[in-house]
N, C-alpha and C. Protein backbone atom coordinates (compact mmCIF):
# COMPACT_ATOMS: atom_id res chain seq x y z
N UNK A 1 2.72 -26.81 -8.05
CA UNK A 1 2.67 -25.39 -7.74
C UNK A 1 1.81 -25.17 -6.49
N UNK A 2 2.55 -24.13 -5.40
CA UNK A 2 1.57 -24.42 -4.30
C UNK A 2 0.09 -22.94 -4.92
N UNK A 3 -0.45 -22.88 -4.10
CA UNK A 3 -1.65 -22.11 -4.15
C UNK A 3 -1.06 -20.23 -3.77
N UNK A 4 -0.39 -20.64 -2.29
CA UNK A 4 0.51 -19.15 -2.08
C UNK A 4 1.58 -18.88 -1.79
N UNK A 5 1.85 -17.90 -2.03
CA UNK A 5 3.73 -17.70 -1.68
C UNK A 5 3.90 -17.10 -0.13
N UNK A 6 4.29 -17.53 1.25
CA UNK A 6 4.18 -16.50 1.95
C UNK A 6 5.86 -16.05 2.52
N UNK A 7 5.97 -14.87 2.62
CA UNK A 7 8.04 -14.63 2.68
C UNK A 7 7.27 -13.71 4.31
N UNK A 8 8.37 -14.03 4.61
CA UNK A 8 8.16 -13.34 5.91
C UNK A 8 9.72 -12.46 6.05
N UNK A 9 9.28 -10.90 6.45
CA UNK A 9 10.03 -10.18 5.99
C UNK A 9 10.45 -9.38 7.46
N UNK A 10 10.33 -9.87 8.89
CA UNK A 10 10.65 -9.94 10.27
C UNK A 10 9.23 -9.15 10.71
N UNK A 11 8.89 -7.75 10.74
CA UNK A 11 7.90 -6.97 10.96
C UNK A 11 6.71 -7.00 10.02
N UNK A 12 6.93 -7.29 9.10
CA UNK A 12 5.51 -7.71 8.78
C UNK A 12 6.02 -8.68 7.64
N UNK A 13 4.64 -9.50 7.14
CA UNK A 13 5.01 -10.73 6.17
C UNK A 13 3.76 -10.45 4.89
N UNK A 14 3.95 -11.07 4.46
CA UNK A 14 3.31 -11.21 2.66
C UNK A 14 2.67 -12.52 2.55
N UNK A 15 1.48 -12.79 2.01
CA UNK A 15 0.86 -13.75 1.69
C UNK A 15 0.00 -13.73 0.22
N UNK A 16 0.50 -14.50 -0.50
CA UNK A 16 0.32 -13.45 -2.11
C UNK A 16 -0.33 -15.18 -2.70
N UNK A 17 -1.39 -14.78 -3.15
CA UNK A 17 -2.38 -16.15 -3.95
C UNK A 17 -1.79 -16.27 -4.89
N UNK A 18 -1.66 -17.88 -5.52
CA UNK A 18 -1.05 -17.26 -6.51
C UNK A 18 -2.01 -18.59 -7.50
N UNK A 19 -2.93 -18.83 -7.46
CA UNK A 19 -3.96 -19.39 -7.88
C UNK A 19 -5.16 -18.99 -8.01
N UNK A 20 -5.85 -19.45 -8.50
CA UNK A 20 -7.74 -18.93 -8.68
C UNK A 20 -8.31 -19.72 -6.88
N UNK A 21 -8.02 -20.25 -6.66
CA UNK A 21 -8.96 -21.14 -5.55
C UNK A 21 -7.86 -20.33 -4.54
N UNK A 22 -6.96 -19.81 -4.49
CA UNK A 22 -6.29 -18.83 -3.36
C UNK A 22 -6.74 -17.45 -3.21
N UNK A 23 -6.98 -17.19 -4.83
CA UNK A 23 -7.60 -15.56 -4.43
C UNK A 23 -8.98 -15.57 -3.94
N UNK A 24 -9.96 -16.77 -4.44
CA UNK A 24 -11.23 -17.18 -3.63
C UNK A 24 -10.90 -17.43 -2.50
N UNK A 25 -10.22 -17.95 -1.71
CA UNK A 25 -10.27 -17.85 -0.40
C UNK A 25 -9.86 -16.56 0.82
N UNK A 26 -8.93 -16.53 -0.16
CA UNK A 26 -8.69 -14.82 0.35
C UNK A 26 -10.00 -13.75 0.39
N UNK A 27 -10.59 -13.79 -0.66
CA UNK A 27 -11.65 -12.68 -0.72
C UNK A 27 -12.75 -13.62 0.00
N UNK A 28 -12.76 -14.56 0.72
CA UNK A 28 -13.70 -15.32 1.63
C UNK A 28 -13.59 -15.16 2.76
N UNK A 29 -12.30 -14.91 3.22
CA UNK A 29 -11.46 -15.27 4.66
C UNK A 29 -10.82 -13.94 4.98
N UNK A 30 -10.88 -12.94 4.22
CA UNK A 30 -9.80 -11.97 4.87
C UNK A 30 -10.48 -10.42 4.43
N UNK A 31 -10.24 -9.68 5.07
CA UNK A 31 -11.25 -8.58 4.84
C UNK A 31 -11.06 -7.82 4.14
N UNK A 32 -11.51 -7.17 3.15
CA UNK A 32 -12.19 -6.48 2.17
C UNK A 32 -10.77 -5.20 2.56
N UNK A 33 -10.53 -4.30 3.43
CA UNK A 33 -10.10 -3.34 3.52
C UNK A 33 -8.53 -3.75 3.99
N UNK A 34 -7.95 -5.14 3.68
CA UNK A 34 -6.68 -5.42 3.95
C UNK A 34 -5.54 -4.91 3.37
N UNK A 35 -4.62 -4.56 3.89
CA UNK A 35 -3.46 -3.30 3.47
C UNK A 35 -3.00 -4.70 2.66
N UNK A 36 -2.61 -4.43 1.05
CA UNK A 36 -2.14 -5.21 0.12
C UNK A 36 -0.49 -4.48 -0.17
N UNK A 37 0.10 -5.55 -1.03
CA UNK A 37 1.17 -5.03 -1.22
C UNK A 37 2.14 -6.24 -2.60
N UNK A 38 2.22 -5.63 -3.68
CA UNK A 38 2.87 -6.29 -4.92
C UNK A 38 1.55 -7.34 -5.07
N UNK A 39 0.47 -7.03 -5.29
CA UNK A 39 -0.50 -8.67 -4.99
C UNK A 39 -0.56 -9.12 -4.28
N UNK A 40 0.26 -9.15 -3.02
CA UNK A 40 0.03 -10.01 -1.79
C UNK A 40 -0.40 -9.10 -0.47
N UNK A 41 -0.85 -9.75 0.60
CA UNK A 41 -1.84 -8.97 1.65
C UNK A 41 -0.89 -9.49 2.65
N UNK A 42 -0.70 -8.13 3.16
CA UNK A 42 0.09 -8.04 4.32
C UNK A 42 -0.90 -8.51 5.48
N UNK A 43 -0.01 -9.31 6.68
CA UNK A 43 -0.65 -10.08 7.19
C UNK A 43 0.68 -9.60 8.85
N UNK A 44 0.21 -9.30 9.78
CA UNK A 44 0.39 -9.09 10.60
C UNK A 44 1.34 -10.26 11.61
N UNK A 45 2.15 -10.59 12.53
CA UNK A 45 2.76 -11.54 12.84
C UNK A 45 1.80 -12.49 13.97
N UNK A 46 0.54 -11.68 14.43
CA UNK A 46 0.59 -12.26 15.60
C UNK A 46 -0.71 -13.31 14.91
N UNK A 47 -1.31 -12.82 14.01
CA UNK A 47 -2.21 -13.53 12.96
C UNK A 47 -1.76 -14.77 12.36
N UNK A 48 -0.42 -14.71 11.70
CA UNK A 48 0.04 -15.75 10.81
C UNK A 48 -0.09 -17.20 10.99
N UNK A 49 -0.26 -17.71 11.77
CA UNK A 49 -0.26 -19.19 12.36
C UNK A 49 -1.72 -19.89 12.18
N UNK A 50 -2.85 -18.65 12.33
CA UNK A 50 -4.15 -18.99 12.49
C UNK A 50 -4.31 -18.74 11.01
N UNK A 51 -4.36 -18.02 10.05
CA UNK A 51 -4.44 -18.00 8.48
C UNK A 51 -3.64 -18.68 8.17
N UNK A 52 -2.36 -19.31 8.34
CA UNK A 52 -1.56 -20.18 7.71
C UNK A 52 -2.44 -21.73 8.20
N UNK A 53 -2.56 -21.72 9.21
CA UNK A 53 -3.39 -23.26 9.42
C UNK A 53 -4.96 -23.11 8.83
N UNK A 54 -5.70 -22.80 8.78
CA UNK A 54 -7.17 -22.19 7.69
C UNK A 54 -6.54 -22.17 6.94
N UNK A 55 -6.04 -22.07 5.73
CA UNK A 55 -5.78 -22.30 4.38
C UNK A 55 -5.68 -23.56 3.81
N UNK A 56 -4.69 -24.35 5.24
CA UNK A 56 -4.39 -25.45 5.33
C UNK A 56 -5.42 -26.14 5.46
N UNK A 57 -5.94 -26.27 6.22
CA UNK A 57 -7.56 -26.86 6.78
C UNK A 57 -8.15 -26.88 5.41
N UNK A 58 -8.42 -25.98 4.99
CA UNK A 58 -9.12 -25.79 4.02
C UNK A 58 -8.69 -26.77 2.04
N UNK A 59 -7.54 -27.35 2.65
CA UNK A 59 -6.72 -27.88 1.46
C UNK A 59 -5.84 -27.11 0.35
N UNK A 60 -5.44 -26.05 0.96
CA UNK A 60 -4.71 -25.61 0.18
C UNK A 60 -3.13 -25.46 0.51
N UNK A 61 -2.33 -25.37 -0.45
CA UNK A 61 -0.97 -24.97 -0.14
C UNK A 61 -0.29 -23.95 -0.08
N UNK A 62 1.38 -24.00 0.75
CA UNK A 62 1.77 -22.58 1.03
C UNK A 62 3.16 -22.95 1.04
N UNK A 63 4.09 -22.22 -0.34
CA UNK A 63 5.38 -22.30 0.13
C UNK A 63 6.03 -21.01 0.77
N UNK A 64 6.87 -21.22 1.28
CA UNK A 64 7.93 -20.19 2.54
C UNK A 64 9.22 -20.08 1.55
């Protein structure tokens, strides 16, 4: 099971924890006042590459 789910939906994308050590990193790494959506935190396009590799770095997983 990976750690997060992320769907990318063209204009904006979803990045949804779907573990205990994902929602800790999230509430470590991403700010407090982030527009959420179904559980997952909308994440902007021009961002995605730099939070998708930090997660990674960090040892965690991400399926698409």
């Amino acid at each position: 099971m990976s750690d997060f789910l992320f769907v990318n939906h063209g204009s904006a994308t979803i990045l949804t924890p779907l573990t205990e050590a994902a929602r800790d990193w999230v509430a470590d790494h991403l700010p407090d006042d982030a527009l959420t959506f179904g559980g997952g935190v909308v994440i902007e396009l021009r961002y995605v590459d730099n939070i998708l590799e930090g997660l990674t770095d960090d040892g965690l997983t991400v399926t698409q």
